[in-house]
C-alpha atoms as a PDB file:
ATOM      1  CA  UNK A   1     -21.477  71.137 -42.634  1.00  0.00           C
ATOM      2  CA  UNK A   2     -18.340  70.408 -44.017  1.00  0.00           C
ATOM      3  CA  UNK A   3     -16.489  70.857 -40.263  1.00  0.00           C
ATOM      4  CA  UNK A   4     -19.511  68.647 -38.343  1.00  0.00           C
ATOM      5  CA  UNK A   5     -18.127  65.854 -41.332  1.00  0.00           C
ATOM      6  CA  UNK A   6     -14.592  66.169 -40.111  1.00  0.00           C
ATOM      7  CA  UNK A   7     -15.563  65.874 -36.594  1.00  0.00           C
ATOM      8  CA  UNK A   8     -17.385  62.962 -37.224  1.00  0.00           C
ATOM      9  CA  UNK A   9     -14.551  61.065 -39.158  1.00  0.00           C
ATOM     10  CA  UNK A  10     -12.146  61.912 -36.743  1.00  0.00           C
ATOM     11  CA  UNK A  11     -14.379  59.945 -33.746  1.00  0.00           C
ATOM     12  CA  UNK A  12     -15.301  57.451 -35.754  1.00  0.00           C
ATOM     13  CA  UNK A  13     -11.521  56.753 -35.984  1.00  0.00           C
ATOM     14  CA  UNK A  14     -10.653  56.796 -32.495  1.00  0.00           C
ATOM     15  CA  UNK A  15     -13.069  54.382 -31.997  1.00  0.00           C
ATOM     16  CA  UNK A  16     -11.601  52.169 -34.645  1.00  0.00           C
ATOM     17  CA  UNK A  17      -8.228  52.963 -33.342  1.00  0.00           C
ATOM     18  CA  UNK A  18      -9.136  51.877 -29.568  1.00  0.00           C
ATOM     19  CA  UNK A  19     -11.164  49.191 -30.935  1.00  0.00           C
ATOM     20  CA  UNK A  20      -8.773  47.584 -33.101  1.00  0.00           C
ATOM     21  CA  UNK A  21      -5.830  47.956 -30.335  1.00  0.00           C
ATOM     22  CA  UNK A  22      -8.331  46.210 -27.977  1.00  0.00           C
ATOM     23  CA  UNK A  23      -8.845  43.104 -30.686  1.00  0.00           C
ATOM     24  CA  UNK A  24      -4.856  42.971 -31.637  1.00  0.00           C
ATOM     25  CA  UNK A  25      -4.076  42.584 -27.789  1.00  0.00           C
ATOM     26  CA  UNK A  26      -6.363  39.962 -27.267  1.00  0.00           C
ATOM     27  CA  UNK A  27      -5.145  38.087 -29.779  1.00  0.00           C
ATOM     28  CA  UNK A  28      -1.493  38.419 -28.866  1.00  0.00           C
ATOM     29  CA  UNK A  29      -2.732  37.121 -25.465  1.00  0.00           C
ATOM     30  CA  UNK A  30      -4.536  33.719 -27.364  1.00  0.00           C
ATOM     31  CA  UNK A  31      -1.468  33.608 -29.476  1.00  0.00           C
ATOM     32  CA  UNK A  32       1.726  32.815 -27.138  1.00  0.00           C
ATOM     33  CA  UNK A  33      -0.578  30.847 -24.960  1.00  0.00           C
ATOM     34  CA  UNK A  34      -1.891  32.832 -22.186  1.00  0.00           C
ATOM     35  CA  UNK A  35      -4.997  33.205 -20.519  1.00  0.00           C
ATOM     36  CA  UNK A  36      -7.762  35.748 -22.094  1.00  0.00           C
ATOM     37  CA  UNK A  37      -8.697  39.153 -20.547  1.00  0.00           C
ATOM     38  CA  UNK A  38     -11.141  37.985 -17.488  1.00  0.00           C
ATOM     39  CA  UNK A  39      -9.593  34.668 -16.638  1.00  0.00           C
ATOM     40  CA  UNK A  40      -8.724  33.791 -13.278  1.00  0.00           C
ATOM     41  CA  UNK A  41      -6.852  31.009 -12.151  1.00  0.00           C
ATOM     42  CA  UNK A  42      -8.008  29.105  -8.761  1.00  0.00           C
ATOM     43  CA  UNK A  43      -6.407  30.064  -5.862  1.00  0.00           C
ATOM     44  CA  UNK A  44      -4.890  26.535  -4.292  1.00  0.00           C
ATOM     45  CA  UNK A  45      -6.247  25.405  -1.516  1.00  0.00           C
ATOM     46  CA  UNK A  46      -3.257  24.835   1.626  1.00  0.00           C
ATOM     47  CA  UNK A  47      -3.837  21.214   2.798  1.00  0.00           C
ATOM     48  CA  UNK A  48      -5.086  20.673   6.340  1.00  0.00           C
ATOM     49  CA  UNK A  49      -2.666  19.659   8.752  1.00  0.00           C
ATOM     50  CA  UNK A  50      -2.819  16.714  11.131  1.00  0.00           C
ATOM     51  CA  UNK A  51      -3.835  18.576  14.560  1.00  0.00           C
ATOM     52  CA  UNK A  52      -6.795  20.272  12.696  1.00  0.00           C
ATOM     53  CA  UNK A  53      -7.981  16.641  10.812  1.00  0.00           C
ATOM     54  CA  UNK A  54      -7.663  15.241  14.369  1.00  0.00           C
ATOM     55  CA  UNK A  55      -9.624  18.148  15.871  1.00  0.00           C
ATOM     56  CA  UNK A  56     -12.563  18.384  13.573  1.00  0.00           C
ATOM     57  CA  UNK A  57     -12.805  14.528  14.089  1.00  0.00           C
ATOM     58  CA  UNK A  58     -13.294  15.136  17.323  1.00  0.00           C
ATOM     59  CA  UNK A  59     -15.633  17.497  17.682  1.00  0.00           C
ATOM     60  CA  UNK A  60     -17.832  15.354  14.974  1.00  0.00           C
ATOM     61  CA  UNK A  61     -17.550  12.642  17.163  1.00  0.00           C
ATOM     62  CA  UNK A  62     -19.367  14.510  20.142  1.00  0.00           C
ATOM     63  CA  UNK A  63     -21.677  15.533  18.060  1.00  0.00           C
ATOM     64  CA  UNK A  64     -22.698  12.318  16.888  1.00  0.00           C
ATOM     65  CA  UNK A  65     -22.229  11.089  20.387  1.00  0.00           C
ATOM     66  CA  UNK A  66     -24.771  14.067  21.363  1.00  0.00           C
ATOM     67  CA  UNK A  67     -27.355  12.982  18.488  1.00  0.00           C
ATOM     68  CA  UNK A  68     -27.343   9.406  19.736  1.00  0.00           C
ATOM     69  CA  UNK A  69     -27.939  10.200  23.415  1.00  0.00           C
ATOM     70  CA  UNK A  70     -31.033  12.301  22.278  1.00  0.00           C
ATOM     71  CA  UNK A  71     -31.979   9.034  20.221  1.00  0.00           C
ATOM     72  CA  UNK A  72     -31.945   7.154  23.438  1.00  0.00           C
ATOM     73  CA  UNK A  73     -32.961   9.445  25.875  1.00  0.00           C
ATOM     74  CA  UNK A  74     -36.224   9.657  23.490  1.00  0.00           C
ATOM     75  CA  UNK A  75     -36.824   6.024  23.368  1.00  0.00           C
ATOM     76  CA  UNK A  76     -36.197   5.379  27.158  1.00  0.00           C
ATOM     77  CA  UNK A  77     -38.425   8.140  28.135  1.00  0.00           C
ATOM     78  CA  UNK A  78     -41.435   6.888  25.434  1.00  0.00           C
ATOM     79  CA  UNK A  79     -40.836   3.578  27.121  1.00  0.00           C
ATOM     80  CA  UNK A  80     -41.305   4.534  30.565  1.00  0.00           C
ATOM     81  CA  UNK A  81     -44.436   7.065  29.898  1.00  0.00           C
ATOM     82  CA  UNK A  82     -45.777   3.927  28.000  1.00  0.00           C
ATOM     83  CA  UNK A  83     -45.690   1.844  31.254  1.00  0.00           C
ATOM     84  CA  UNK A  84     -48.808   1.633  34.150  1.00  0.00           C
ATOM     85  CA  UNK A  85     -48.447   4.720  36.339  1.00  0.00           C
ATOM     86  CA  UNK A  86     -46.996   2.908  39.669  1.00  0.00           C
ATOM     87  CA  UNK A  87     -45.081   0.133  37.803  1.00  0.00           C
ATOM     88  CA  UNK A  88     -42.031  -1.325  39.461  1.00  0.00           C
ATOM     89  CA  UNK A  89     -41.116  -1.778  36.011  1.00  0.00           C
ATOM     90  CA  UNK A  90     -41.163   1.897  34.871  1.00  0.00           C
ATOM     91  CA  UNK A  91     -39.632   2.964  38.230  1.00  0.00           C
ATOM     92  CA  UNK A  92     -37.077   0.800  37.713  1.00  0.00           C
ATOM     93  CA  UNK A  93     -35.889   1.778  34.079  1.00  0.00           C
ATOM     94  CA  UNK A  94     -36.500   5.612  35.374  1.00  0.00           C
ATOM     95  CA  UNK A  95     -34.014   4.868  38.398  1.00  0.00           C
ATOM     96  CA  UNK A  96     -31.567   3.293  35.492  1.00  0.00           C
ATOM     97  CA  UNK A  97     -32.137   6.400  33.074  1.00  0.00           C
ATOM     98  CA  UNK A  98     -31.838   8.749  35.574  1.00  0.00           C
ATOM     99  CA  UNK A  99     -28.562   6.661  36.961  1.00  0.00           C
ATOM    100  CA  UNK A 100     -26.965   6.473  33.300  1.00  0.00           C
ATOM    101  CA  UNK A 101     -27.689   9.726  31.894  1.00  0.00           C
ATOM    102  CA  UNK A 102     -25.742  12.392  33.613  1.00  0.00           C
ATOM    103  CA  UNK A 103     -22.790   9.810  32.891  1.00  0.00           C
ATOM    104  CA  UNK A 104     -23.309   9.974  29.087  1.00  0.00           C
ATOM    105  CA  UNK A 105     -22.953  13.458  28.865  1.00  0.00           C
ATOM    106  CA  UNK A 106     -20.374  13.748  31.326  1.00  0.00           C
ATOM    107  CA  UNK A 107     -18.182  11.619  28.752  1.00  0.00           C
ATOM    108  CA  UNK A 108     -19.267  14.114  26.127  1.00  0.00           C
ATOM    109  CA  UNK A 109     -18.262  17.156  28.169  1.00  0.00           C
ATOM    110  CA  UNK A 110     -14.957  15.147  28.663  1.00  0.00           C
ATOM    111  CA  UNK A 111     -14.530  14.883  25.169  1.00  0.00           C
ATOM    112  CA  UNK A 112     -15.282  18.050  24.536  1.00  0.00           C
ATOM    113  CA  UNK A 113     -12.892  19.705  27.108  1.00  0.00           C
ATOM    114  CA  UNK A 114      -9.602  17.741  25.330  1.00  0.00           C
ATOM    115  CA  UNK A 115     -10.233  19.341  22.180  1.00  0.00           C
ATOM    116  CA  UNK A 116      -7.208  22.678  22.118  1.00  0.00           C
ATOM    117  CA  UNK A 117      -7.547  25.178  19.690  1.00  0.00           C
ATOM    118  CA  UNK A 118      -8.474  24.577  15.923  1.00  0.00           C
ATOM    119  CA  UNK A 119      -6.908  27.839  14.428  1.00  0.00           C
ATOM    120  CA  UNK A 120      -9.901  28.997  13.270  1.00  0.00           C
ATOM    121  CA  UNK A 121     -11.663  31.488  14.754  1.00  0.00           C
ATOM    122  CA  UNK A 122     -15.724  30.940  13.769  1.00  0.00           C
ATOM    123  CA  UNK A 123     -14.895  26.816  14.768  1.00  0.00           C
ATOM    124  CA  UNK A 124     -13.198  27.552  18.240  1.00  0.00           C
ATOM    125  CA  UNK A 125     -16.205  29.820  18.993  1.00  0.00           C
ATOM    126  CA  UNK A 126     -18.456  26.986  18.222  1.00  0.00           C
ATOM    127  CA  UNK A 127     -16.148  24.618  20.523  1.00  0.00           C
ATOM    128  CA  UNK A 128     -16.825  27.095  23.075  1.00  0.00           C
ATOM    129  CA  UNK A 129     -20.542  27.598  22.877  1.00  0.00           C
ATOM    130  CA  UNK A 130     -21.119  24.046  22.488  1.00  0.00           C
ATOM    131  CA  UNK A 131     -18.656  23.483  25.974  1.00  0.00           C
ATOM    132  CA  UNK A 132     -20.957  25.760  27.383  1.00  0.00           C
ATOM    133  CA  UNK A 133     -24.130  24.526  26.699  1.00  0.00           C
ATOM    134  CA  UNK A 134     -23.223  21.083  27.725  1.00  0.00           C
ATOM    135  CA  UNK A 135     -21.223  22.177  30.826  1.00  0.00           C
ATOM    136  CA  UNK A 136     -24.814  23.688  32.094  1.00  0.00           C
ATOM    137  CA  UNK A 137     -26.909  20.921  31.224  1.00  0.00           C
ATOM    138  CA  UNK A 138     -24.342  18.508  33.299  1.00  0.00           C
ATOM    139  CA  UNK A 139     -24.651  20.882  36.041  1.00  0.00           C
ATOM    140  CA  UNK A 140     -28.434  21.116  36.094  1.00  0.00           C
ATOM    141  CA  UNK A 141     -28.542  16.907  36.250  1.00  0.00           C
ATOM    142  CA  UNK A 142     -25.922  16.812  38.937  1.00  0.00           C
ATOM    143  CA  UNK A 143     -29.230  17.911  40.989  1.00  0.00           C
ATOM    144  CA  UNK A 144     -31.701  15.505  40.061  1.00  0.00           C
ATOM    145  CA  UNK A 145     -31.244  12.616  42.073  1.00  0.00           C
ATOM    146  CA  UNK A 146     -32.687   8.665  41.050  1.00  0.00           C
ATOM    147  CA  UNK A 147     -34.902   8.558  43.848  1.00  0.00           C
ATOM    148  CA  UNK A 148     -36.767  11.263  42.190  1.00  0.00           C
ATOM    149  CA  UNK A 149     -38.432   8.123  40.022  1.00  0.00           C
ATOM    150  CA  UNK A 150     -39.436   6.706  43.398  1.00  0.00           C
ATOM    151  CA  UNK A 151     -42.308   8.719  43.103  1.00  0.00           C
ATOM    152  CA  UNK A 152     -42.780  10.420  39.953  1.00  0.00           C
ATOM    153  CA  UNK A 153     -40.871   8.110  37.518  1.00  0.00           C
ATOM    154  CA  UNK A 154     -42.574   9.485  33.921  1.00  0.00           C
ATOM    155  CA  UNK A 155     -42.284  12.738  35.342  1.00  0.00           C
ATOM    156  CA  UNK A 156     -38.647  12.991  36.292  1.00  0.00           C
ATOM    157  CA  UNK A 157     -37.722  10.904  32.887  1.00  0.00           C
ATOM    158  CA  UNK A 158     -39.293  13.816  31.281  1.00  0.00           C
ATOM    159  CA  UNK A 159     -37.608  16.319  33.079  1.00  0.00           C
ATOM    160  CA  UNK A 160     -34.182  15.304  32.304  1.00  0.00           C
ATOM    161  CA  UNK A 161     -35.214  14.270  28.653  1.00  0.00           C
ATOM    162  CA  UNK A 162     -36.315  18.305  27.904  1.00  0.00           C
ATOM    163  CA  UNK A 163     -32.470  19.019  28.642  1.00  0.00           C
ATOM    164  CA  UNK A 164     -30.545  16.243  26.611  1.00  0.00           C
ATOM    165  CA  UNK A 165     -33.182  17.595  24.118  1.00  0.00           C
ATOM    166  CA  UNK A 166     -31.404  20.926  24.195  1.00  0.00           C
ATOM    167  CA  UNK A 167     -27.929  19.500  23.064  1.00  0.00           C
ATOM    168  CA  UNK A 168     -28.105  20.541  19.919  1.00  0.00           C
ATOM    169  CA  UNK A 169     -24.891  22.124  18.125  1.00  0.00           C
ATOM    170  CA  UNK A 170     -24.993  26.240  18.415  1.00  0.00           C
ATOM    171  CA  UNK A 171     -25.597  27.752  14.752  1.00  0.00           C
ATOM    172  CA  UNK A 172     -23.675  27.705  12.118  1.00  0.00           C
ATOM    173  CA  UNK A 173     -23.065  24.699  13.063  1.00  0.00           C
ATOM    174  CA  UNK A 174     -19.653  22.671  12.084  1.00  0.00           C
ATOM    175  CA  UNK A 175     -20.604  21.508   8.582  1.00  0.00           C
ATOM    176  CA  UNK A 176     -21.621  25.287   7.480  1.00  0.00           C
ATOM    177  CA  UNK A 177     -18.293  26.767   8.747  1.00  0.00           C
ATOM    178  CA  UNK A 178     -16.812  23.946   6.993  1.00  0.00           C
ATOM    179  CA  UNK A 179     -18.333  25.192   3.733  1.00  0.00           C
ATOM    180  CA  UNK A 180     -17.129  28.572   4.043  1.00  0.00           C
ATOM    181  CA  UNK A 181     -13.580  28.167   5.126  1.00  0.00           C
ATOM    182  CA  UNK A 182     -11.591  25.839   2.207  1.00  0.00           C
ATOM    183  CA  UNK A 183      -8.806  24.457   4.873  1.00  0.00           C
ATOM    184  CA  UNK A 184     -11.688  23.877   7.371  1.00  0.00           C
ATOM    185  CA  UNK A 185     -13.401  21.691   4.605  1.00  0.00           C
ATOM    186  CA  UNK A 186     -10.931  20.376   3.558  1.00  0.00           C
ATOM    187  CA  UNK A 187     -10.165  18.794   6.972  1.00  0.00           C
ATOM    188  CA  UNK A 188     -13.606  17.892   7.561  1.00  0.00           C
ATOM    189  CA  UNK A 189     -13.898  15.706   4.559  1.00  0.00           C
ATOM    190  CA  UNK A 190     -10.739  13.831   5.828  1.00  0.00           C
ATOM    191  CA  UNK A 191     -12.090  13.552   9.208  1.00  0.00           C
ATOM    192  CA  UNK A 192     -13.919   9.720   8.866  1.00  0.00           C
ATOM    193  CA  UNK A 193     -15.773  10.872  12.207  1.00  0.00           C
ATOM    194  CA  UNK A 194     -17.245  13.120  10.023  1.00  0.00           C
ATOM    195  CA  UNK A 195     -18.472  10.818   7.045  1.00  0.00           C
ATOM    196  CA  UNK A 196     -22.190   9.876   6.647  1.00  0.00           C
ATOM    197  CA  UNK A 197     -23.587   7.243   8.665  1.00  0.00           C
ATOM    198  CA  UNK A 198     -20.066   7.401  11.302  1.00  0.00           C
ATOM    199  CA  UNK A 199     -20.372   5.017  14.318  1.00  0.00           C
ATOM    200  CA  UNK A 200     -18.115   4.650  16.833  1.00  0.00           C
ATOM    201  CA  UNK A 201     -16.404   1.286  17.497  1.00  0.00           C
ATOM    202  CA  UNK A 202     -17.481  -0.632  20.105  1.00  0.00           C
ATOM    203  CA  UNK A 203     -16.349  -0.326  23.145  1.00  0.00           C
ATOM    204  CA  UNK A 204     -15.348  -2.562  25.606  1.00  0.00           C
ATOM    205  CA  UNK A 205     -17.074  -2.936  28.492  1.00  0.00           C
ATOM    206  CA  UNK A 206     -15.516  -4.504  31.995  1.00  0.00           C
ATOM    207  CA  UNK A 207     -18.277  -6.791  32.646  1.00  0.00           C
ATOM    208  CA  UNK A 208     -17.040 -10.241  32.427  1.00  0.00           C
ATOM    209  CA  UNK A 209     -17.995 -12.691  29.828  1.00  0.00           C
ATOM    210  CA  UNK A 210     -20.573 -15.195  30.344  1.00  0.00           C
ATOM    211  CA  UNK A 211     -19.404 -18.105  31.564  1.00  0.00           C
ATOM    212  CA  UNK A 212     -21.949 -20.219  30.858  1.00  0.00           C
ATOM    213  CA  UNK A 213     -25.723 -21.020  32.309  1.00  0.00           C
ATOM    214  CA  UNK A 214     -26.578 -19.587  35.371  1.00  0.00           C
ATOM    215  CA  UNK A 215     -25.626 -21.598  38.371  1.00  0.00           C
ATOM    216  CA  UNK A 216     -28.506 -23.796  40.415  1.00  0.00           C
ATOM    217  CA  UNK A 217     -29.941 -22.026  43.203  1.00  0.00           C
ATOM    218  CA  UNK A 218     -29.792 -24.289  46.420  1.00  0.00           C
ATOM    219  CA  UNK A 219     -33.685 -23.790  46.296  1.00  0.00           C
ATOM    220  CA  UNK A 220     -34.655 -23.732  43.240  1.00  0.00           C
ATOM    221  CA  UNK A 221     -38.276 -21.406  42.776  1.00  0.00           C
ATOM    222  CA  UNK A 222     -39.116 -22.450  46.407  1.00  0.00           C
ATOM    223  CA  UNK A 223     -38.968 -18.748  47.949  1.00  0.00           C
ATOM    224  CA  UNK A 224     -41.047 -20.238  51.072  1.00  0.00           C
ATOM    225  CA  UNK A 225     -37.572 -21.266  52.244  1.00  0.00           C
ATOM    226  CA  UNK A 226     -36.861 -17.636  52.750  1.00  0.00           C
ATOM    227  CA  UNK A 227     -38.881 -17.186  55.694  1.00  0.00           C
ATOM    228  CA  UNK A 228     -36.057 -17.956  58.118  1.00  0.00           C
ATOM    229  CA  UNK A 229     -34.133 -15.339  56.085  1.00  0.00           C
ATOM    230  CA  UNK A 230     -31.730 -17.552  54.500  1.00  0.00           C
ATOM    231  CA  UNK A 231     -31.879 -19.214  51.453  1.00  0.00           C
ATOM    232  CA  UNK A 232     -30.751 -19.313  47.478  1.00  0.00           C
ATOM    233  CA  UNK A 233     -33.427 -19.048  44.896  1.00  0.00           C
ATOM    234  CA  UNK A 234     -33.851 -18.535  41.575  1.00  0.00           C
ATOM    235  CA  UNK A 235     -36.157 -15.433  40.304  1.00  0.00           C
ATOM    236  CA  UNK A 236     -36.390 -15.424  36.652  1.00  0.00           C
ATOM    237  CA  UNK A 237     -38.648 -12.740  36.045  1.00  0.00           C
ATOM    238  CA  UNK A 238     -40.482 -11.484  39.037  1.00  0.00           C
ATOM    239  CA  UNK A 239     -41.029 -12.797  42.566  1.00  0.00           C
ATOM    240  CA  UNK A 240     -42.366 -11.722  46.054  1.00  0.00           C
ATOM    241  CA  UNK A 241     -40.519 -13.024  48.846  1.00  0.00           C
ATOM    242  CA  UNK A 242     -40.438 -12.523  52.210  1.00  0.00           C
ATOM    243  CA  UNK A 243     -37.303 -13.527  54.453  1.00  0.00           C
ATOM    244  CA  UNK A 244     -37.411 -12.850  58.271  1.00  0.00           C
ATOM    245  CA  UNK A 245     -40.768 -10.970  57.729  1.00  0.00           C
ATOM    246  CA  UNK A 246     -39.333  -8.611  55.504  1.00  0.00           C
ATOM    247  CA  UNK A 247     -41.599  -8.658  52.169  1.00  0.00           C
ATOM    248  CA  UNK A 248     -39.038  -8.139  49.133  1.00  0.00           C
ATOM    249  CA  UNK A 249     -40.693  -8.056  45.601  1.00  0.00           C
ATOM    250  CA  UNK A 250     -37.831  -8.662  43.217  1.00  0.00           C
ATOM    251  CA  UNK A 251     -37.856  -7.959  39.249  1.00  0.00           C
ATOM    252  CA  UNK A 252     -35.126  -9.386  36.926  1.00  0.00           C
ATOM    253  CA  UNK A 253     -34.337  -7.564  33.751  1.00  0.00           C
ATOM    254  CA  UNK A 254     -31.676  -8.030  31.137  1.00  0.00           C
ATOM    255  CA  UNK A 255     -29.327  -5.478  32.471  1.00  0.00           C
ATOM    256  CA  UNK A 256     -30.256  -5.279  36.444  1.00  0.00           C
ATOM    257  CA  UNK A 257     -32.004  -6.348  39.548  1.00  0.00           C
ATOM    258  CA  UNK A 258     -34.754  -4.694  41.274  1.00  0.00           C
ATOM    259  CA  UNK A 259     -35.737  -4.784  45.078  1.00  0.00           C
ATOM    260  CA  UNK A 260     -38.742  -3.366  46.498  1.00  0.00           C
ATOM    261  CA  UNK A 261     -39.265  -3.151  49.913  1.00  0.00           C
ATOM    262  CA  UNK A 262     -41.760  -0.911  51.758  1.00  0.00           C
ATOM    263  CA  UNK A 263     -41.072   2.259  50.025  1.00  0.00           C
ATOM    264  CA  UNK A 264     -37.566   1.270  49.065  1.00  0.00           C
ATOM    265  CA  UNK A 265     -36.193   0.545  45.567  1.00  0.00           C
ATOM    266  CA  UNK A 266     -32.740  -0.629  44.841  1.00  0.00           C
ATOM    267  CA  UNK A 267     -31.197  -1.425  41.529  1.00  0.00           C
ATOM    268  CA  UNK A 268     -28.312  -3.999  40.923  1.00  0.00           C
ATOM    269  CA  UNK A 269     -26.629  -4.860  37.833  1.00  0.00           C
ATOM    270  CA  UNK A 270     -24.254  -7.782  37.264  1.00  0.00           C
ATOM    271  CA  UNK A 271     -23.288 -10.402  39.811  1.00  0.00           C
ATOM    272  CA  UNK A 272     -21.693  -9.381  43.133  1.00  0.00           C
ATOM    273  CA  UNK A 273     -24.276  -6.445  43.814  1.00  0.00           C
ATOM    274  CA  UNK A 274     -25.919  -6.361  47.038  1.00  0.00           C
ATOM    275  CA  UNK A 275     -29.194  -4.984  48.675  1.00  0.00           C
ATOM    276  CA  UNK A 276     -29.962  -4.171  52.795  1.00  0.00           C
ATOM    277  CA  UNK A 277     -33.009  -4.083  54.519  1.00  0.00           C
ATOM    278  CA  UNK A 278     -33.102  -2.575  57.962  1.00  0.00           C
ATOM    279  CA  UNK A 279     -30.293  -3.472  59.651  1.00  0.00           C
ATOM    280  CA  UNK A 280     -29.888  -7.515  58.956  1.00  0.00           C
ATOM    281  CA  UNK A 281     -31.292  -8.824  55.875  1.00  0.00           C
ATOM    282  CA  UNK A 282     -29.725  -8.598  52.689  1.00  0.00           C
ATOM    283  CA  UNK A 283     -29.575  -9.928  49.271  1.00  0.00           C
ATOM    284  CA  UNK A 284     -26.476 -10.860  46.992  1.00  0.00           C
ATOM    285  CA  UNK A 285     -26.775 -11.132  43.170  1.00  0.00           C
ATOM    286  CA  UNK A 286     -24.719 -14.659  42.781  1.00  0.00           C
ATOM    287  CA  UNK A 287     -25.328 -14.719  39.416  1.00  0.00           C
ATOM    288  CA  UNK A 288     -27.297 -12.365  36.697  1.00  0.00           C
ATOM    289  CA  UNK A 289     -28.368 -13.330  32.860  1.00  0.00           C
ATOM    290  CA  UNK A 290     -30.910 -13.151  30.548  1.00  0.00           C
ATOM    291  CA  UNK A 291     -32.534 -15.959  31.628  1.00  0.00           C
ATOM    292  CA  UNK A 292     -32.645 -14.498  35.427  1.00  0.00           C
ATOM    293  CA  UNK A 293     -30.533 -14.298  38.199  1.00  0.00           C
ATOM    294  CA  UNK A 294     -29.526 -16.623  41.392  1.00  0.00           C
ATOM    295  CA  UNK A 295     -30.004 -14.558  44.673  1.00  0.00           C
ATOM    296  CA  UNK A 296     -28.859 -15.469  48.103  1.00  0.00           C
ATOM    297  CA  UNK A 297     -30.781 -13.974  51.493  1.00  0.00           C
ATOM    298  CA  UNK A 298     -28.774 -14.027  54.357  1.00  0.00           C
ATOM    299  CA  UNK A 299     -28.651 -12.541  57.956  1.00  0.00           C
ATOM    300  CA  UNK A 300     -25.715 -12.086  59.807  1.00  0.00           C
END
């Protein structure tokens, strides 16, 4: 028994001897200042440069430039489903949304194609899946032309609504690469594009200013004086006239001017615009407002 108490001691003293080198250490550590066992100090993070700020910016302003034309595209296409099947109305605004759309995400596909190289690997493959999925949808409405509302204009404002619907950003999207990659963040919360609640400026447009009420129409309302196929009249909502036998019904909207004629629909917006019929009559936007516009039937 006598050697089991000896072997005892001497483990019970090891332990004492590594535990008390253990405590002594520690404390040497705490006393000249430096940092305990298990403490580790932050790694700093490399500040973003310029080109990548710039960059990240940019590809948060197409995507906010993407979310708003899905806004729109939704309210435009409620709009016209809303409207009497037939309506020269909703033809019209589905001739103007299927005129303005494959614009607005041309100009995102634009911006899209000017952004380089980030430097980081996970956000240039999201530049390039998000290129691709807008390159295809801009493809796909190069082939859907505005007559296409002619005839079917709820229908065709649906059709081209399902793909703006489908520009969303690929997954993980830019804010979730941002959270993973510190110099990626850190550029992202520099980019203001980026911030909550972004908008971009305003841009200016090249349509002149007013300049003023619209100017008197030679005939005022009177659209009988039409029938020899000349005249200047004033339509300041809707109107059906008929110039050299040629029945025109005319609608006047904030933003354009709408001749029907047989199965013919044309669409003007602004002054200067003009509309044929057959091979003599046409009509020339003078002047276009909010209040109406001035239009001027003439043959040659």
């Amino acid at each position: 028994m006598g050697g089991s108490r000896g072997v005892v001691v001497v483990v019970a003293g090891m332990v004492l001897a590594v535990g008390g080198c253990g405590g002594a250490a520690d404390e040497a550590h705490r006393a000249d200042g430096s940092a305990g066992k298990g403490t580790v100090s932050p790694t700093p993070v490399r500040s973003p440069s310029g080109e990548l700020v710039k960059w990240v910016g940019g590809l948060c302003e197409s995507t906010v430039a993407l979310k708003n034309l899905r806004a729109k595209s939704a309210a435009d296409v409620k709009e016209i489903r809303g409207a009497d099947e037939g309506d020269l109305v909703a033809r019209a605004g589905a001739i103007g949304y299927l005129s303005s759309t494959p614009s607005a995400v041309d100009r995102v596909q634009s911006g899209l194609e000017e952004l380089g190289s980030s430097g980081v690997p996970a956000a240039d493959r999201l530049l390039g899946a998000l290129r691709k999925k807008v390159t295809g949808v801009a493809t796909e409405l190069e082939g859907m032309s505005p007559a296409m509302a002619v005839d079917d204009a709820a229908g065709s404002a649906e059709d081209v609504d399902e793909l703006v619907r489908s520009l969303t950003p690929p997954k993980p999207d830019l804010p979730a690469l941002a959270a993973k990659d510190p110099r990626l963040g850190a550029a992202y919360e520099r980019a203001e594009q980026c911030a909550p609640g972004w908008k971009p400026a305003g841009r200016e447009t090249s349509s002149p200013a007013p300049a003023g009420p619209l100017p008197k129409a030679a005939d005022g309302k009177n659209y009988r004086a039409c029938a020899d196929g000349a005249c200047e009249v004033l339509v300041t909502s809707t109107a059906d006239i008929t110039a050299d036998g040629t029945r025109v019904h005319v609608s006047v909207a904030d933003d354009y001017v709408t001749f029907q004629s047989g199965g013919t629909l044309m669409q003007l917006g602004g002054a200067g615009g003009e509309a044929g019929f057959g091979d003599a009559l046409k009509a020339t936007v003078v002047a276009h407002d909010k209040d109406g516009a001035v239009l001027k039937f003439t043959l040659p």
